[in-house]
Protein backbone atom coordinates (compact mmCIF):
# COMPACT_ATOMS: atom_id res chain seq x y z
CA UNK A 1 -33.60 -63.27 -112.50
CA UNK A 2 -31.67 -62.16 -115.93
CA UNK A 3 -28.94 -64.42 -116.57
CA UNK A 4 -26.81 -61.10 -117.71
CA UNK A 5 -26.42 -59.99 -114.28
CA UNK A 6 -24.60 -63.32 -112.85
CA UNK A 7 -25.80 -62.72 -109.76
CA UNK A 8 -25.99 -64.84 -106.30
CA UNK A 9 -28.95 -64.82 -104.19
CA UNK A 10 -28.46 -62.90 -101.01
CA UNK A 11 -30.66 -61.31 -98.97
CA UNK A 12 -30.22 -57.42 -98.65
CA UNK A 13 -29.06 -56.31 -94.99
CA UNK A 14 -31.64 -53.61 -95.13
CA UNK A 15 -34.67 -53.10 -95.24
CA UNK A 16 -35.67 -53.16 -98.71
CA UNK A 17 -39.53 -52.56 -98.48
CA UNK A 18 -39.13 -49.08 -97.06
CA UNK A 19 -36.50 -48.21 -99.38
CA UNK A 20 -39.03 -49.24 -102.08
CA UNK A 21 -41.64 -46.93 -100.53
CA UNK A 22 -39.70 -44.03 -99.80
CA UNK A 23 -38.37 -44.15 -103.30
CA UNK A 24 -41.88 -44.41 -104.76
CA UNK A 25 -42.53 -41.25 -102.86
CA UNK A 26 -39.48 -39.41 -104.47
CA UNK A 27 -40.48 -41.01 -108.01
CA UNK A 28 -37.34 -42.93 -108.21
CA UNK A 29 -36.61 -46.19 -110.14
CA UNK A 30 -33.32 -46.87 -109.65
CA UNK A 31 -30.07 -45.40 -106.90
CA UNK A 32 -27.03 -45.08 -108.04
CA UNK A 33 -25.21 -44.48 -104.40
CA UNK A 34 -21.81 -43.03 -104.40
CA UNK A 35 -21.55 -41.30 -100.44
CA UNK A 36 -19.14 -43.61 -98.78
CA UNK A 37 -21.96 -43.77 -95.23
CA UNK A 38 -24.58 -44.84 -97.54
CA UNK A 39 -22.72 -47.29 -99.85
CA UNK A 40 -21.69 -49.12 -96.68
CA UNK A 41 -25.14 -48.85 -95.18
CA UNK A 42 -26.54 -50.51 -98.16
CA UNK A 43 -23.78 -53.15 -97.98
CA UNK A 44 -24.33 -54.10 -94.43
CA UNK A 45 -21.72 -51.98 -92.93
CA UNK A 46 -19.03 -52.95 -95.11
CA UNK A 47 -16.11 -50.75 -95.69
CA UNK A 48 -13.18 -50.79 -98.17
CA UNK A 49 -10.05 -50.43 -95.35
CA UNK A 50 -7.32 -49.46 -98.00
CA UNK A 51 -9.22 -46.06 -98.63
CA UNK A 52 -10.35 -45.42 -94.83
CA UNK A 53 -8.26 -42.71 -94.41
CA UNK A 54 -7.90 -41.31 -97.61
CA UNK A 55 -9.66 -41.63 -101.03
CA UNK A 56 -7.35 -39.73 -103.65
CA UNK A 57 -4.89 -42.28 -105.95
CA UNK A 58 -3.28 -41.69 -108.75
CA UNK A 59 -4.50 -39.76 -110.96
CA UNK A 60 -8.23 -40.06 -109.70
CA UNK A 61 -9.87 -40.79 -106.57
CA UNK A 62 -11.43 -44.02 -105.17
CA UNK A 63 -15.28 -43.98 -105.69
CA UNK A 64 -17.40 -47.04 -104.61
CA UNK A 65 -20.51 -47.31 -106.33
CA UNK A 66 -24.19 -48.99 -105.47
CA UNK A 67 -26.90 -49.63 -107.95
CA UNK A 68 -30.62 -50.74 -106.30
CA UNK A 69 -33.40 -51.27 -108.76
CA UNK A 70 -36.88 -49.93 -107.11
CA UNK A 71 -38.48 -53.36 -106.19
CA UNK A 72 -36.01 -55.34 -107.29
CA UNK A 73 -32.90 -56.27 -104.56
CA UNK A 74 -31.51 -59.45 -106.60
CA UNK A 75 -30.42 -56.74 -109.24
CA UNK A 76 -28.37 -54.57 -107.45
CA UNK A 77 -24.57 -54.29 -108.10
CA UNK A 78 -21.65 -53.31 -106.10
CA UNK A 79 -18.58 -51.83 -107.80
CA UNK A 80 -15.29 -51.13 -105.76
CA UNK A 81 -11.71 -51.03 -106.48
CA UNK A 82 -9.75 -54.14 -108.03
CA UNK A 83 -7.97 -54.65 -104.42
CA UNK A 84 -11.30 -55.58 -103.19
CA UNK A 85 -11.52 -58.83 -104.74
CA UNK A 86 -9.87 -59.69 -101.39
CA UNK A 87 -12.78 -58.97 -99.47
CA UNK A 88 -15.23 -60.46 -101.97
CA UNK A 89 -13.19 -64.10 -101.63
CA UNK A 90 -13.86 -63.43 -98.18
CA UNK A 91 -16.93 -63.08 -98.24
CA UNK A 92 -17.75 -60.16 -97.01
CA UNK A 93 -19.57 -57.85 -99.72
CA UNK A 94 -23.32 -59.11 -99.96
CA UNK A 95 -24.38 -57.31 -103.68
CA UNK A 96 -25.32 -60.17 -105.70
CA UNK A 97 -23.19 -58.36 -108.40
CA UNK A 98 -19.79 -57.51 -107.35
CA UNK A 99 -17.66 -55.88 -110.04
CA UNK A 100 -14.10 -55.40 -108.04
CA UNK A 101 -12.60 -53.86 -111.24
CA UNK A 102 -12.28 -50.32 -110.31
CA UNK A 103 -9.28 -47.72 -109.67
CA UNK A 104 -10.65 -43.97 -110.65
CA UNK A 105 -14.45 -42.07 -110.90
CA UNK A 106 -14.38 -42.64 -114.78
CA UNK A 107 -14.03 -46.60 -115.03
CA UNK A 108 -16.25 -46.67 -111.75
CA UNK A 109 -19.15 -44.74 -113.03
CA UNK A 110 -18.60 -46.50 -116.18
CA UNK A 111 -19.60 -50.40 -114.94
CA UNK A 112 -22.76 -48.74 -113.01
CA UNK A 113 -23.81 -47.42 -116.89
CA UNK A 114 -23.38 -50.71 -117.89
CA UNK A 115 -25.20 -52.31 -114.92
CA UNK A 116 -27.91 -49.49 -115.42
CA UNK A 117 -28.31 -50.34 -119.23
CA UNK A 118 -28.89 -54.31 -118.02
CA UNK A 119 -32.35 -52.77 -116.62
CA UNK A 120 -33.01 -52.07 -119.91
CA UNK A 121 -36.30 -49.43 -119.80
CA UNK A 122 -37.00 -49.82 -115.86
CA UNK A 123 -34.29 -47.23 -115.29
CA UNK A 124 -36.20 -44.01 -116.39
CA UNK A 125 -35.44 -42.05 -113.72
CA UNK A 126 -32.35 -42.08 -111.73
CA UNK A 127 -31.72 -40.78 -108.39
CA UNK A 128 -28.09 -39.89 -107.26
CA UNK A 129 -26.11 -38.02 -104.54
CA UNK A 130 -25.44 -34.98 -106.55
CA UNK A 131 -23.11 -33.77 -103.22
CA UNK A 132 -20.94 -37.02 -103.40
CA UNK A 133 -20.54 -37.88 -107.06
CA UNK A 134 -17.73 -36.58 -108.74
CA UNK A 135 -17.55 -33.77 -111.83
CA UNK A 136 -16.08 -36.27 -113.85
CA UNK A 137 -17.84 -38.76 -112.92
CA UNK A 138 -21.48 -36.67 -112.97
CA UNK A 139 -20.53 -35.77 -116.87
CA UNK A 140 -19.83 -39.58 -117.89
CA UNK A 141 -23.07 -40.74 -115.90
CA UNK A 142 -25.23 -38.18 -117.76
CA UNK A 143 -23.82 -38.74 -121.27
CA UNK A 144 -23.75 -42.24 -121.03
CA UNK A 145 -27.73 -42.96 -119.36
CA UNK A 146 -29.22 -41.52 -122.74
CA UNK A 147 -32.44 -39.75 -121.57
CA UNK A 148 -32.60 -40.56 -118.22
CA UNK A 149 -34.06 -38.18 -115.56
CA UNK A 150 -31.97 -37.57 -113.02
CA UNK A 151 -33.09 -36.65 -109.45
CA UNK A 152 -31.51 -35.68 -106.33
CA UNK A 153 -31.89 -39.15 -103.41
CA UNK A 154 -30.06 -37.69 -100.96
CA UNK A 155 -33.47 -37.17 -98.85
CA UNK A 156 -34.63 -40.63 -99.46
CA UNK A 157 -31.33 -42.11 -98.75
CA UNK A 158 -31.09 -40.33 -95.47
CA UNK A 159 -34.86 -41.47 -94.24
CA UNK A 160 -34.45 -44.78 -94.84
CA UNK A 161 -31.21 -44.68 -92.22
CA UNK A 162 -33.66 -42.10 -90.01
CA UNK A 163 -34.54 -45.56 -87.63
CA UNK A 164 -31.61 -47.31 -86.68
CA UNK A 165 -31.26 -50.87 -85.91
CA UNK A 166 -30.38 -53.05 -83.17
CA UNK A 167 -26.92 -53.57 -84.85
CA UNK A 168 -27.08 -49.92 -85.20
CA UNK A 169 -27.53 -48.99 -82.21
CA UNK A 170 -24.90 -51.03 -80.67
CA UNK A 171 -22.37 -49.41 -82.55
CA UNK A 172 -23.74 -45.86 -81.51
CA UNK A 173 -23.60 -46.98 -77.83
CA UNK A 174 -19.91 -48.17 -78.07
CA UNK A 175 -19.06 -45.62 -79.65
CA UNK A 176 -20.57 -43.15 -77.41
CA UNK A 177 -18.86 -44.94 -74.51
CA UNK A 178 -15.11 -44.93 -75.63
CA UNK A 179 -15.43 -41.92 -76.56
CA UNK A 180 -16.29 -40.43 -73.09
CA UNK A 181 -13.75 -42.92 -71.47
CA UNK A 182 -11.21 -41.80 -73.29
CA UNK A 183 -12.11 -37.80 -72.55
CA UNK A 184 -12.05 -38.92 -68.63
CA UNK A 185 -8.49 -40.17 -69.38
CA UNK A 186 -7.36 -37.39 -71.37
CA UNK A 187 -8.41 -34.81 -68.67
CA UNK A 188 -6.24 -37.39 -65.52
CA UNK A 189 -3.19 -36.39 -67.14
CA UNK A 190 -3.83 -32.55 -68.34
CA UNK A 191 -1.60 -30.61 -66.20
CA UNK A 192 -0.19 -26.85 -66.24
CA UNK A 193 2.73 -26.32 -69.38
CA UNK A 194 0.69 -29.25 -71.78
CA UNK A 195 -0.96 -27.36 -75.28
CA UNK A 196 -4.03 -27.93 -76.48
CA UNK A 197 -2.17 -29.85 -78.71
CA UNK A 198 -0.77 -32.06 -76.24
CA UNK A 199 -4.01 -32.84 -74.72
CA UNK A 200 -5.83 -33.19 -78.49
CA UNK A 201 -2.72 -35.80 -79.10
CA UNK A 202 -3.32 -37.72 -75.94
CA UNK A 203 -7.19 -37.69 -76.73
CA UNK A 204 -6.14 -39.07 -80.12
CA UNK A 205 -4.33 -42.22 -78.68
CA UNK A 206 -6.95 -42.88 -76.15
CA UNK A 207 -10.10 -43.13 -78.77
CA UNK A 208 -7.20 -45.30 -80.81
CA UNK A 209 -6.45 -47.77 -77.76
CA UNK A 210 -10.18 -47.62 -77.35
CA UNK A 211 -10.52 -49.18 -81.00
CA UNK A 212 -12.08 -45.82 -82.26
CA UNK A 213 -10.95 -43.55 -85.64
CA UNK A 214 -10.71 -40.43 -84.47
CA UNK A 215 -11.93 -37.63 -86.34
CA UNK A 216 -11.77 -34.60 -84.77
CA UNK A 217 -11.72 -32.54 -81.31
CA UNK A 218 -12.73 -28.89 -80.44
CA UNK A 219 -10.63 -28.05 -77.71
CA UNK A 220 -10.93 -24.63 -75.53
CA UNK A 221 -9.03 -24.03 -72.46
CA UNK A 222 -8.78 -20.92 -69.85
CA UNK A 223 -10.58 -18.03 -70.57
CA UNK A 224 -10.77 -18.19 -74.25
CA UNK A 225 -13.81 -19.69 -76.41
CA UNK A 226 -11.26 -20.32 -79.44
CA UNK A 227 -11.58 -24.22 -80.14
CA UNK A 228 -8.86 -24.94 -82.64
CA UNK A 229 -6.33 -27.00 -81.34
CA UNK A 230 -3.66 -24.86 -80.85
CA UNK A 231 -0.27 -24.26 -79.23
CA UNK A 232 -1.92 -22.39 -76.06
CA UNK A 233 -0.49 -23.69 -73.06
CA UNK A 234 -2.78 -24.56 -70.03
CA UNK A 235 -2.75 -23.16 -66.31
CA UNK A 236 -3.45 -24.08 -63.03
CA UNK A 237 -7.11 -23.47 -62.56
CA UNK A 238 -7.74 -23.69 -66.80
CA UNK A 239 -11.19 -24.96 -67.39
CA UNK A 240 -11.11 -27.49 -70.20
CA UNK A 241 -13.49 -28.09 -73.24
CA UNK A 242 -13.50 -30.95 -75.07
CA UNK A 243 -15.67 -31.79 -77.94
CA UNK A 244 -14.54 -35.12 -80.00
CA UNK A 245 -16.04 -37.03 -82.52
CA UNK A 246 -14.57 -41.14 -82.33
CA UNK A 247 -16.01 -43.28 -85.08
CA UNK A 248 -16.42 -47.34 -84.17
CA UNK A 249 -17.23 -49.19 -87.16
CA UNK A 250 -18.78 -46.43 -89.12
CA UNK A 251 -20.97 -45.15 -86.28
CA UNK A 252 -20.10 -41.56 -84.59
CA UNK A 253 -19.77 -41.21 -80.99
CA UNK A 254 -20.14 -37.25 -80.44
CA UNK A 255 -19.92 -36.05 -76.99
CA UNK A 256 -18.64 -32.93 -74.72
CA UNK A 257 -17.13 -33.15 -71.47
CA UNK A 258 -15.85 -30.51 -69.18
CA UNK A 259 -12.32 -30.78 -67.16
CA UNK A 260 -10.49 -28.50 -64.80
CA UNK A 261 -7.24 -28.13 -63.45
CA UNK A 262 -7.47 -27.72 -59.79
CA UNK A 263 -10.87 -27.64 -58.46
CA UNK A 264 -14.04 -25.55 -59.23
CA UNK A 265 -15.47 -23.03 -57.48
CA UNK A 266 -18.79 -22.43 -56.62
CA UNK A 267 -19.86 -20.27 -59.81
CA UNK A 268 -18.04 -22.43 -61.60
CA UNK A 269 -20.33 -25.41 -60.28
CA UNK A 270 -23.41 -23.47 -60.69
CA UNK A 271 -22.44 -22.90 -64.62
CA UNK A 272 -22.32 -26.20 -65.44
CA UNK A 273 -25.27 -27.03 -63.68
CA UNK A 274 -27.07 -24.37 -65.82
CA UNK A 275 -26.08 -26.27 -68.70
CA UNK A 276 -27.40 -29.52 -66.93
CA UNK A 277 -30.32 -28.29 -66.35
CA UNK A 278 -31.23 -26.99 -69.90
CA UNK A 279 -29.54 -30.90 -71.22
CA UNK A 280 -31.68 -32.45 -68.74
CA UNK A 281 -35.28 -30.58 -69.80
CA UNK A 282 -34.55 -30.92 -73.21
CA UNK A 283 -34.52 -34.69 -72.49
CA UNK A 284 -37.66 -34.81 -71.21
CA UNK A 285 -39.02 -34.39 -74.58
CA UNK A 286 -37.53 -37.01 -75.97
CA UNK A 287 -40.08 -40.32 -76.07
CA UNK A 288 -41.96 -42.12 -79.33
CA UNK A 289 -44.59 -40.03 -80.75
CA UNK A 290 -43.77 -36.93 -79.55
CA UNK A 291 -42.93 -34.12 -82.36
CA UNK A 292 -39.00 -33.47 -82.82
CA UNK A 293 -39.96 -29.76 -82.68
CA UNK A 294 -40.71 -30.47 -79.23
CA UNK A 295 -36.66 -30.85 -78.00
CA UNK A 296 -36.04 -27.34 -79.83
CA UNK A 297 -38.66 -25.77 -77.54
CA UNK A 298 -37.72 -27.44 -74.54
CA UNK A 299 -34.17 -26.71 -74.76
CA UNK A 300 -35.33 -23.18 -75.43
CA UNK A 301 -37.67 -22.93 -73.09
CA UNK A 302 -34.77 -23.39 -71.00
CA UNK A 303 -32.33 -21.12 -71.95
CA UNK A 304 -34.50 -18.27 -71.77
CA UNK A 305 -35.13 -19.02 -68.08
CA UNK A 306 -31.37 -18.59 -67.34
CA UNK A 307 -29.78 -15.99 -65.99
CA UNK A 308 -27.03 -16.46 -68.49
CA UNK A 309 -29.70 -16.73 -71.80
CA UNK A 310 -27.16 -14.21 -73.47
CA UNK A 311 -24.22 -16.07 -73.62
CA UNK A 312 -25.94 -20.05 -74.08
CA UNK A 313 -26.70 -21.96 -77.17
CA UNK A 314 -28.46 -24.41 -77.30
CA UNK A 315 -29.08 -27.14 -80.53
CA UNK A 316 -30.12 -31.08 -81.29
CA UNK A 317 -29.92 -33.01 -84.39
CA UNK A 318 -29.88 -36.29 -85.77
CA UNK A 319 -26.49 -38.45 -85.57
CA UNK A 320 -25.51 -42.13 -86.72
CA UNK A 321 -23.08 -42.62 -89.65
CA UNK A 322 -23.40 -38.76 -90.12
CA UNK A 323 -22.85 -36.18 -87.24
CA UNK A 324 -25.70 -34.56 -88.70
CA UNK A 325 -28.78 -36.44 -90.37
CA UNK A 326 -32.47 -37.64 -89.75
CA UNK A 327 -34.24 -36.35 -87.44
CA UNK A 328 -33.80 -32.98 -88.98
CA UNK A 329 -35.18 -31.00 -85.90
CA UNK A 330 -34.68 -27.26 -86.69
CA UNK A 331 -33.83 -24.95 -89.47
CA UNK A 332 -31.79 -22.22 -86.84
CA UNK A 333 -28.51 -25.38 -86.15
CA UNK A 334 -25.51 -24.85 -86.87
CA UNK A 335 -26.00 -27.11 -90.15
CA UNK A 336 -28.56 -25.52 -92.32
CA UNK A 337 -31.51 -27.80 -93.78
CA UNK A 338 -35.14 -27.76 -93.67
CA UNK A 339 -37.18 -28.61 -89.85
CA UNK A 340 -38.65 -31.98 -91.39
CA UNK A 341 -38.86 -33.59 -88.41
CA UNK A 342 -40.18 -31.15 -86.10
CA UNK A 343 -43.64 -31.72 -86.70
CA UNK A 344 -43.09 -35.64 -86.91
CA UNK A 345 -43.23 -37.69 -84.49
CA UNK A 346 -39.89 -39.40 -83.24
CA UNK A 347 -39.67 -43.07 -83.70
CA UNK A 348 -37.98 -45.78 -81.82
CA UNK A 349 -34.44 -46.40 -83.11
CA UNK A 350 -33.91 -42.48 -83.38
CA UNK A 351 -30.37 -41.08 -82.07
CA UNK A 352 -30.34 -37.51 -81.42
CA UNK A 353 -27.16 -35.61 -80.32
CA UNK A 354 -28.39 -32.39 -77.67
CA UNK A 355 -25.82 -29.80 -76.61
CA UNK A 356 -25.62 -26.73 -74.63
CA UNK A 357 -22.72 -24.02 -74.19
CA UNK A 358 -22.64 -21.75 -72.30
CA UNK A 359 -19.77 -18.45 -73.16
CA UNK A 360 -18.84 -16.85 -70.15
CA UNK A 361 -16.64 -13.85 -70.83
CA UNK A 362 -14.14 -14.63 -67.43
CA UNK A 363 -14.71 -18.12 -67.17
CA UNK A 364 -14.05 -19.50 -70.47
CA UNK A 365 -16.15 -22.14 -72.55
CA UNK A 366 -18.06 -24.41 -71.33
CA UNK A 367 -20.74 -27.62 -72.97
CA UNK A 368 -22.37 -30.50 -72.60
CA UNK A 369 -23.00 -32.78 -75.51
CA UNK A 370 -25.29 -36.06 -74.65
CA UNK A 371 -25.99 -38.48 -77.16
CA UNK A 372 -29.98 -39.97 -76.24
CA UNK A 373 -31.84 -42.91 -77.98
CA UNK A 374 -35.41 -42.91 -78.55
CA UNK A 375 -36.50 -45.88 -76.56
CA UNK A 376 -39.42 -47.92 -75.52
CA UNK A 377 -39.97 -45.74 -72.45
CA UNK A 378 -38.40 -42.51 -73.98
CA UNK A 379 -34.94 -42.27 -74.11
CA UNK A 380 -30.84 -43.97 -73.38
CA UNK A 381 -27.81 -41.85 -73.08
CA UNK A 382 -25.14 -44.37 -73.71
CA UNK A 383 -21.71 -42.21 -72.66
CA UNK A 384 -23.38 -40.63 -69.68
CA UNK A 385 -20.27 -40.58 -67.07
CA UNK A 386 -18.55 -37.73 -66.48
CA UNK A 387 -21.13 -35.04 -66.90
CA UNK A 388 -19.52 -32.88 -63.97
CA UNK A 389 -16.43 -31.23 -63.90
CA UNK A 390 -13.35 -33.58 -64.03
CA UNK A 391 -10.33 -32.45 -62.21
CA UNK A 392 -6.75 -33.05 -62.71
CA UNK A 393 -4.65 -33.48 -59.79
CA UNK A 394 -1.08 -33.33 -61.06
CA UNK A 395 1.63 -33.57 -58.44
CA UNK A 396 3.71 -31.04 -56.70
């Protein structure tokens, strides 16, 4: 190992021969990563916790910053902001090279050039994350890397997180289960007079008690199909909607539950089973080896058959660290990219998020939203209580 790069040996927390691979494939010789999910997948799931909420300081913004040099893991570098010298006494940051010396995108971007430059002629073509770096930063990395190519690695950064790991999936599944126990709490305590707002609120503190960030929650109630959060008030007999995203230790937990106040009717019943039924075929898809494509056409399948076909949607998509990444399963989601997955076959380690709603124009909105695993024997739904409708019983 060069002596310039006063390194430690440490073994990478990924898997470094695929990485290799998939970055021979994209003609790559060296990342510069600057998307906060893949910086702290490359560092093991570490995460700076002074700028978890929000990155902007000063005059700049907080910007951490991996290097990884194809085929060679004892080189890469790690720079973060000067306040995380704490974490490296504590051991916690695995780079070999840890430059803790950072505060905006300029002086950031600046020790990766100087890291990159170390590599000396190895470094002829650079991939970065054109989506996640910067102006600023983007015009100091290009004037300062001489005549460097630069390519896109947003693609190759995203397959090599496509399998997850054991570790991995743990998170997902804990996630995936607060999140759902906190939805089946939220709805025990809706009650006629509370807002959307109210409900969002107590949603919020129950993914928080649950140890969970909480990111976000599309909320309908009643009749309407608007999912904003809002000051609408609910009503005896208000169907409820509730769409959250919780994050536990990086990983999302994405699911949709349905509540009521009172108790449902018949059609009401028959609705949601509609939606169970299309959840439930487009599960059956869902094994090792079989082509992601596959859950598209199942799920559609499906929804044609219904009675209801006009008015239900149906989609699936990758999930992990991003609600939306590898397996890329069709190019007609809600999140526009290219079907690369859907005539690949699925691997074990795969999460995949499915979800059907259905838009009734008297009865209001109502989804499912199942996270599955790709398993041994075909798939795990971790978070799979509560798939029915969930009354609240307030009292007279």
């Amino acid at each position: 190992m060069d002596n310039a790069f006063d390194t430690i040996a440490t073994a990478a927390p990924f898997d470094t021969a695929k990485l290799d691979r998939l970055m021979d494939e994209a003609g790559l010789d060296v990342l510069i990563v600057t998307s906060r999910h893949n910086v702290q997948y490359l560092l093991g799931g570490y995460r700076f916790f002074f700028f978890d909420v929000m990155e902007a300081i000063g005059t700049s913004r907080y910007l951490p910053v991996f290097v990884y040099q194809k085929g060679h893991p004892e080189n890469s570098a790690y720079i973060g902001n000067r306040m995380e010298k704490f974490e490296q006494q504590l051991g916690r940051i695995w780079a070999p090279t840890v430059r803790a010396e950072a505060w905006g995108t300029i002086d950031a971007v600046g020790l990766a050039i100087e890291h990159v430059r170390k590599l000396g002629g190895a470094a002829l073509r650079i991939g970065i994350e054109t989506g996640f770096l910067p102006a600023d930063a983007r015009d100091h990395l290009l004037a300062g890397c001489g005549h460097v190519e630069f390519r896109e690695a947003h693609f190759t950064l995203e397959r090599l997180r496509a399998v997850k790991s054991a570790v991995e999936l743990d998170l997902i599944i804990e996630a995936s289960e607060r999140v759902v126990d906190a939805m089946m709490a939220t709805f025990k305590v809706c009650a006629p007079g509370m807002t959307k707002n109210d409900v969002v609120a107590r949603l919020r503190r129950g993914e928080q008690e649950r140890d969970l960030v909480f990111e976000y929650c599309l909320i309908a109630a009643g009749k309407s199909h608007n999912r904003a959060p809002s000051s609408q008030r609910l009503e005896q007999g208000d169907v409820i909607s509730i769409d959250s995203g919780g994050n536990y230790r990086g990983y999302i937990g994405d699911l949709s539950r349905m509540g009521i106040l009172g108790e449902p009717d018949s059609e009401l019943r028959e609705l949601l089973q509609e939606i169970e039924d299309v959840q439930q075929l487009a599960r059956r898809a869902i094994r090792p080896g079989a082509m992601g494509g596959e859950i598209i056409a199942a799920g559609e399948a499906a929804v044609k058959a219904s009675p209801h076909r006009a008015v239900l949607d149906f989609t699936a998509h990758g999930i992990g660290l991003v609600s939306h990444e590898a397996p890329r399963l069709t190019a007609t989601g809600p999140v526009p990219y290219s079907p690369y997955d859907a005539d690949r076959p699925l691997e074990r380690g795969m999460v995949i998020s499915i979800e059907t709603a259905l838009l009734h124009p008297t009865r209001g909105y109502i989804k499912l939203e199942d996270t599955l695993i790709v398993s041994e024997s075909g798939w795990e739904a971790p978070g799979d209580h509560g798939r029915g409708w969930n009354s609240a019983r307030p009292m007279a």
